[in-house]
C-alpha atoms as a PDB file:
ATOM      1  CA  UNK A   1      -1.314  -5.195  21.805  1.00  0.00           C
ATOM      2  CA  UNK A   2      -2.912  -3.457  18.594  1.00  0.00           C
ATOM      3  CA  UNK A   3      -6.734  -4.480  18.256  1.00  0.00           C
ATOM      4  CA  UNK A   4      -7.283  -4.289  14.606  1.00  0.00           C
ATOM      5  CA  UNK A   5     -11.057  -3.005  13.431  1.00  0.00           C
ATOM      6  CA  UNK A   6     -11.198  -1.676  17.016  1.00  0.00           C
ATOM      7  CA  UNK A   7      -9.225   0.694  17.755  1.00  0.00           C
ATOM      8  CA  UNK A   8      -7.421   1.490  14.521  1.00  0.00           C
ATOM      9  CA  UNK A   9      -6.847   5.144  13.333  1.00  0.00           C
ATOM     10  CA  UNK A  10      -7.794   6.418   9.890  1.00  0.00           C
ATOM     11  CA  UNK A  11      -4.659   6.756   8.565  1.00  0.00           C
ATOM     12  CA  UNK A  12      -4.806   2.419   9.871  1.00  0.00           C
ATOM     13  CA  UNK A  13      -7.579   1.942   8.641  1.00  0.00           C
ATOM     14  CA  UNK A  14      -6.558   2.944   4.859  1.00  0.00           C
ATOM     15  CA  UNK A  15      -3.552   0.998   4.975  1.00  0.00           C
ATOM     16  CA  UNK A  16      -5.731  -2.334   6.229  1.00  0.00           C
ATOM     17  CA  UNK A  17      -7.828  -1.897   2.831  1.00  0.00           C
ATOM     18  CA  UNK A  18      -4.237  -1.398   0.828  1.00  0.00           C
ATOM     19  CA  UNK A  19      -3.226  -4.789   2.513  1.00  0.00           C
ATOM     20  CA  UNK A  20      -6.367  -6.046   1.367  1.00  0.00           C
ATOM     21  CA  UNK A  21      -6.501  -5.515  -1.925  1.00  0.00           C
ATOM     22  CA  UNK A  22      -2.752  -6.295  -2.439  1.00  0.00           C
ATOM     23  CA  UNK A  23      -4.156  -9.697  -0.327  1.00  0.00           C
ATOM     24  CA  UNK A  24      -7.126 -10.149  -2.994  1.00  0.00           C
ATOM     25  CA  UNK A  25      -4.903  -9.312  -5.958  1.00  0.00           C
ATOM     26  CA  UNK A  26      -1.809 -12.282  -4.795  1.00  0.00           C
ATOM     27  CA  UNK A  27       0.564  -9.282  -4.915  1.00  0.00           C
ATOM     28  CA  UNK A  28       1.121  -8.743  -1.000  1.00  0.00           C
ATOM     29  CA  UNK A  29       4.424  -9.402  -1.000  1.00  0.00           C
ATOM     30  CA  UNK A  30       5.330  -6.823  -4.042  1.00  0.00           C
ATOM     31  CA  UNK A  31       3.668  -4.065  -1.679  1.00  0.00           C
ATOM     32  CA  UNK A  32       4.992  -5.093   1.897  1.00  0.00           C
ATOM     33  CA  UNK A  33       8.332  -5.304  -0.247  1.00  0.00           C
ATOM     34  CA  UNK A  34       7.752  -1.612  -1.399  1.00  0.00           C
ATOM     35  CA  UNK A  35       6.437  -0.229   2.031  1.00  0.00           C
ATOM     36  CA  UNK A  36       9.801  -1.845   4.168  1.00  0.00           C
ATOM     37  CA  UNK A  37      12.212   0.604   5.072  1.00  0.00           C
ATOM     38  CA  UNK A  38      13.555   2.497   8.350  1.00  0.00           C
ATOM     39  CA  UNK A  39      10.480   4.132   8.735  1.00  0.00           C
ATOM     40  CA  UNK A  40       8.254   1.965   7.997  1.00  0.00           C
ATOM     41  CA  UNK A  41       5.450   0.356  10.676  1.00  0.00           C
ATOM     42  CA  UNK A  42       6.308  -2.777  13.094  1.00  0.00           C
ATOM     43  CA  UNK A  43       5.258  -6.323  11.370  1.00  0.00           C
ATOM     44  CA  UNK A  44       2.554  -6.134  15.196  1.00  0.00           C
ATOM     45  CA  UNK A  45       0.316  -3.992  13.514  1.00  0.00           C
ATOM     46  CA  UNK A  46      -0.003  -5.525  10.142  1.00  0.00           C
ATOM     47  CA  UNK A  47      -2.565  -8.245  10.327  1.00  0.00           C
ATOM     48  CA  UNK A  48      -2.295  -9.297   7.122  1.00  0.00           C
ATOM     49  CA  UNK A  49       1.445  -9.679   6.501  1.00  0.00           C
ATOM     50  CA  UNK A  50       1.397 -13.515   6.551  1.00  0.00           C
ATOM     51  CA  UNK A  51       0.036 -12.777   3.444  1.00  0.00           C
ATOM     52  CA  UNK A  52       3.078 -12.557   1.172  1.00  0.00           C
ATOM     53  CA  UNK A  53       3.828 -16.347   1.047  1.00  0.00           C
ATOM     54  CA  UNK A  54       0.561 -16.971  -0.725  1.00  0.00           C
ATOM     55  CA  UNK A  55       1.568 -14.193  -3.034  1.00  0.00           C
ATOM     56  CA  UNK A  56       5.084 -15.312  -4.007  1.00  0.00           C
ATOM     57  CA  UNK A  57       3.245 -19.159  -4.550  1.00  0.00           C
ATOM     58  CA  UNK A  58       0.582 -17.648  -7.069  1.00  0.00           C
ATOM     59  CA  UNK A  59       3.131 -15.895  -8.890  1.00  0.00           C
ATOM     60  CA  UNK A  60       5.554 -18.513  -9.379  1.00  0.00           C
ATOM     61  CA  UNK A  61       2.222 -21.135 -10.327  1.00  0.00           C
ATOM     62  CA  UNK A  62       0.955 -18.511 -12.692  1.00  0.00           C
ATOM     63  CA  UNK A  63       4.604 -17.367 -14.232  1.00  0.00           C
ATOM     64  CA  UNK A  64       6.316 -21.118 -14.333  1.00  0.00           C
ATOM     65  CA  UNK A  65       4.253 -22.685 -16.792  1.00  0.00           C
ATOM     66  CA  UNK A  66       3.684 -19.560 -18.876  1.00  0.00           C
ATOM     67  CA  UNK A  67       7.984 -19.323 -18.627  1.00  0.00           C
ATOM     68  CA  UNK A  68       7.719 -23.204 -19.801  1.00  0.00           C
ATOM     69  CA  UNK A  69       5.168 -22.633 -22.603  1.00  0.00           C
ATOM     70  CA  UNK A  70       7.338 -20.367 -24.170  1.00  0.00           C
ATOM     71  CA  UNK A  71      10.489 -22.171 -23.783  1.00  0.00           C
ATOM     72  CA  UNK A  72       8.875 -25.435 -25.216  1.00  0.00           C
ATOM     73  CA  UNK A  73       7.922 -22.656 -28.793  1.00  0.00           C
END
């Protein structure tokens, strides 16, 4: 099991505040979608990854009425 703020590396550390932000900005799921890949770290050690639901439902209630507003012009 990965204890996250206590035993994290730097290199873990930096990408905790880059899930963060992304978290703070409702854009998670644009940068988890950039970061996936063969390489890429196991979903364990990302606390934060539940995160990119709440991002997809800002988007759409931020897009969909501005999409609507325009089609009603």
């Amino acid at each position: 099991m990965h204890l996250v703020g206590l035993l994290c590396l730097p290199v873990e550390y930096k990408q905790l505040g880059k899930h963060m932000t992304a978290g703070a900005g409702f854009v998670s799921n644009l940068m988890l979608w950039s970061e996936s890949g063969y390489f890429d770290n196991a979903a364990d050690i990302k606390p934060l990854l539940h995160l990119w639901s709440l991002g997809i439902e800002e988007q759409f209630y931020i897009v969909w009425p501005l999409l609507l507003w325009l089609a009603w012009k």
